[in-house]
Protein backbone atom coordinates (compact mmCIF):
# COMPACT_ATOMS: atom_id res chain seq x y z
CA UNK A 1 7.83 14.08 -4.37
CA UNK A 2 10.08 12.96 -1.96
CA UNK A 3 8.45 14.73 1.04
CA UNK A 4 4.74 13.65 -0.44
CA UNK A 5 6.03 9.82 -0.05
CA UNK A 6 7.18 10.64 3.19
CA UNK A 7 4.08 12.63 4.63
CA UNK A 8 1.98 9.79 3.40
CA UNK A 9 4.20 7.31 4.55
CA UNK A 10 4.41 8.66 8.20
CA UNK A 11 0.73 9.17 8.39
CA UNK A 12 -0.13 5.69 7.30
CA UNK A 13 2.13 4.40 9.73
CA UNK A 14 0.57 6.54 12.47
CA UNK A 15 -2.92 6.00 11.74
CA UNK A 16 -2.18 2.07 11.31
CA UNK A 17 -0.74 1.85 15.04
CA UNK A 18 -3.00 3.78 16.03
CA UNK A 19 -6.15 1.75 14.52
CA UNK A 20 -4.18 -1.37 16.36
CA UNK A 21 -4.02 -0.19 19.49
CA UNK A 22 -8.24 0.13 19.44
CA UNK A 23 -8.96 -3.61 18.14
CA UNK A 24 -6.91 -6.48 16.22
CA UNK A 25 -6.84 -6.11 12.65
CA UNK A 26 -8.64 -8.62 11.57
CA UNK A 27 -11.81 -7.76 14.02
CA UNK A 28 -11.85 -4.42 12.09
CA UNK A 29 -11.70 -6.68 8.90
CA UNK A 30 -14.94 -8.76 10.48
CA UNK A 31 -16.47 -5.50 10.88
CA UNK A 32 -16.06 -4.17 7.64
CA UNK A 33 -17.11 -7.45 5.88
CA UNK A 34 -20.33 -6.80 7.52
CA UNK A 35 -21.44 -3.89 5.49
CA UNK A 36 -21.66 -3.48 2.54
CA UNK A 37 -20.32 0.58 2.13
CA UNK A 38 -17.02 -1.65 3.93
CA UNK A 39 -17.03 -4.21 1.37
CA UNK A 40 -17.18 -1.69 -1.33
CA UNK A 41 -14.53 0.59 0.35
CA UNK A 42 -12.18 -2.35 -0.26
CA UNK A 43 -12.61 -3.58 -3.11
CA UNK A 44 -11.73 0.37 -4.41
CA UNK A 45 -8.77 0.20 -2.60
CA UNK A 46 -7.70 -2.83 -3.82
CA UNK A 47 -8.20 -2.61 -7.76
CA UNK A 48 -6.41 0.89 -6.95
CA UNK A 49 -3.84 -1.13 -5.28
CA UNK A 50 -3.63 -3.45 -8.31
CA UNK A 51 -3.00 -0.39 -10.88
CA UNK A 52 -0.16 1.05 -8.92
CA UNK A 53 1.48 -3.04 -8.61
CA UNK A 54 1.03 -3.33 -12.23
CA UNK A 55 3.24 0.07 -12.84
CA UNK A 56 5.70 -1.29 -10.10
CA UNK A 57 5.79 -4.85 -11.77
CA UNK A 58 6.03 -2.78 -15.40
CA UNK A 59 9.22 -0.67 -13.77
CA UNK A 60 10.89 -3.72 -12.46
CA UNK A 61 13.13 -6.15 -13.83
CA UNK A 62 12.77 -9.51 -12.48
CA UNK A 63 10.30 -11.96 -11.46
CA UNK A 64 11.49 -12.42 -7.92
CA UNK A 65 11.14 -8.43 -7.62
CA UNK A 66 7.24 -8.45 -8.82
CA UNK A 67 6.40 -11.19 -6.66
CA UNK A 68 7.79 -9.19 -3.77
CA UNK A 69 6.26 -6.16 -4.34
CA UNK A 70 2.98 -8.29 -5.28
CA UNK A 71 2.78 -9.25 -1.65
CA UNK A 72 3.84 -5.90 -0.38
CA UNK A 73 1.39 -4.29 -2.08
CA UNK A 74 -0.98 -6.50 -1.35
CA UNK A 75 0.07 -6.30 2.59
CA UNK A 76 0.73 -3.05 3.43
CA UNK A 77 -0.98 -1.09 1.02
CA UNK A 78 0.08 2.55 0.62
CA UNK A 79 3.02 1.92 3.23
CA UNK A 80 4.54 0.15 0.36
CA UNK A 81 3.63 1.70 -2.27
CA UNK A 82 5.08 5.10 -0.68
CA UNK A 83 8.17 2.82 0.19
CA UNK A 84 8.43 1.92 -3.32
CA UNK A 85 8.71 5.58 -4.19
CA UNK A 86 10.90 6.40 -1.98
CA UNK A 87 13.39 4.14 -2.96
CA UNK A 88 13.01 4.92 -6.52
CA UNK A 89 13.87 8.37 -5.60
CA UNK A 90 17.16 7.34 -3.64
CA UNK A 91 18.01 5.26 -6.38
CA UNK A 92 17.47 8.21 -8.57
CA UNK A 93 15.19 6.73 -10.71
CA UNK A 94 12.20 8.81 -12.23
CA UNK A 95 8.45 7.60 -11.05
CA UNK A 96 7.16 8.06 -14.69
């Protein structure tokens, strides 16, 4: 699992420079609000991101932590979600 996480992390973090170094983020976010297949695409990818916060938020402790990861999630996506599962493997926690 380890070297999943890490793949996915390294490709997200290539493809994401790589997407910025075309256009600003948020005039690919103008663009995608324009269509509808765009607008679709992220709401998927957000209730997905939602399912995998509510397993982080179930696996941690405090309030302070959820709220963090909340906002990571919500930021960065899969580059913190594979984060997140990356530490729990250093910390040699199971992911289920």
């Amino acid at each position: 699992m380890k070297y999943i996480f890490s793949l996915i992390l390294i490709a997200m973090l290539g493809v994401t420079t790589w997407a910025s170094l075309e256009k600003n983020v948020f005039i690919g976010f103008e663009q995608l609000f324009s269509e509808r297949w765009g607008i679709a695409t992220l709401f998927d990818t957000y209730f997905s991101f939602l399912l995998l916060y509510l397993w982080i938020a179930y696996r941690e402790k405090g309030a302070l932590s959820r709220i963090v990861w909340l906002l990571l999630v919500l930021g960065l996506g899969t580059i913190a979600i594979s984060g997140y599962g990356l530490w729990q493997i250093k910390k040699g926690r199971a992911l289920l």
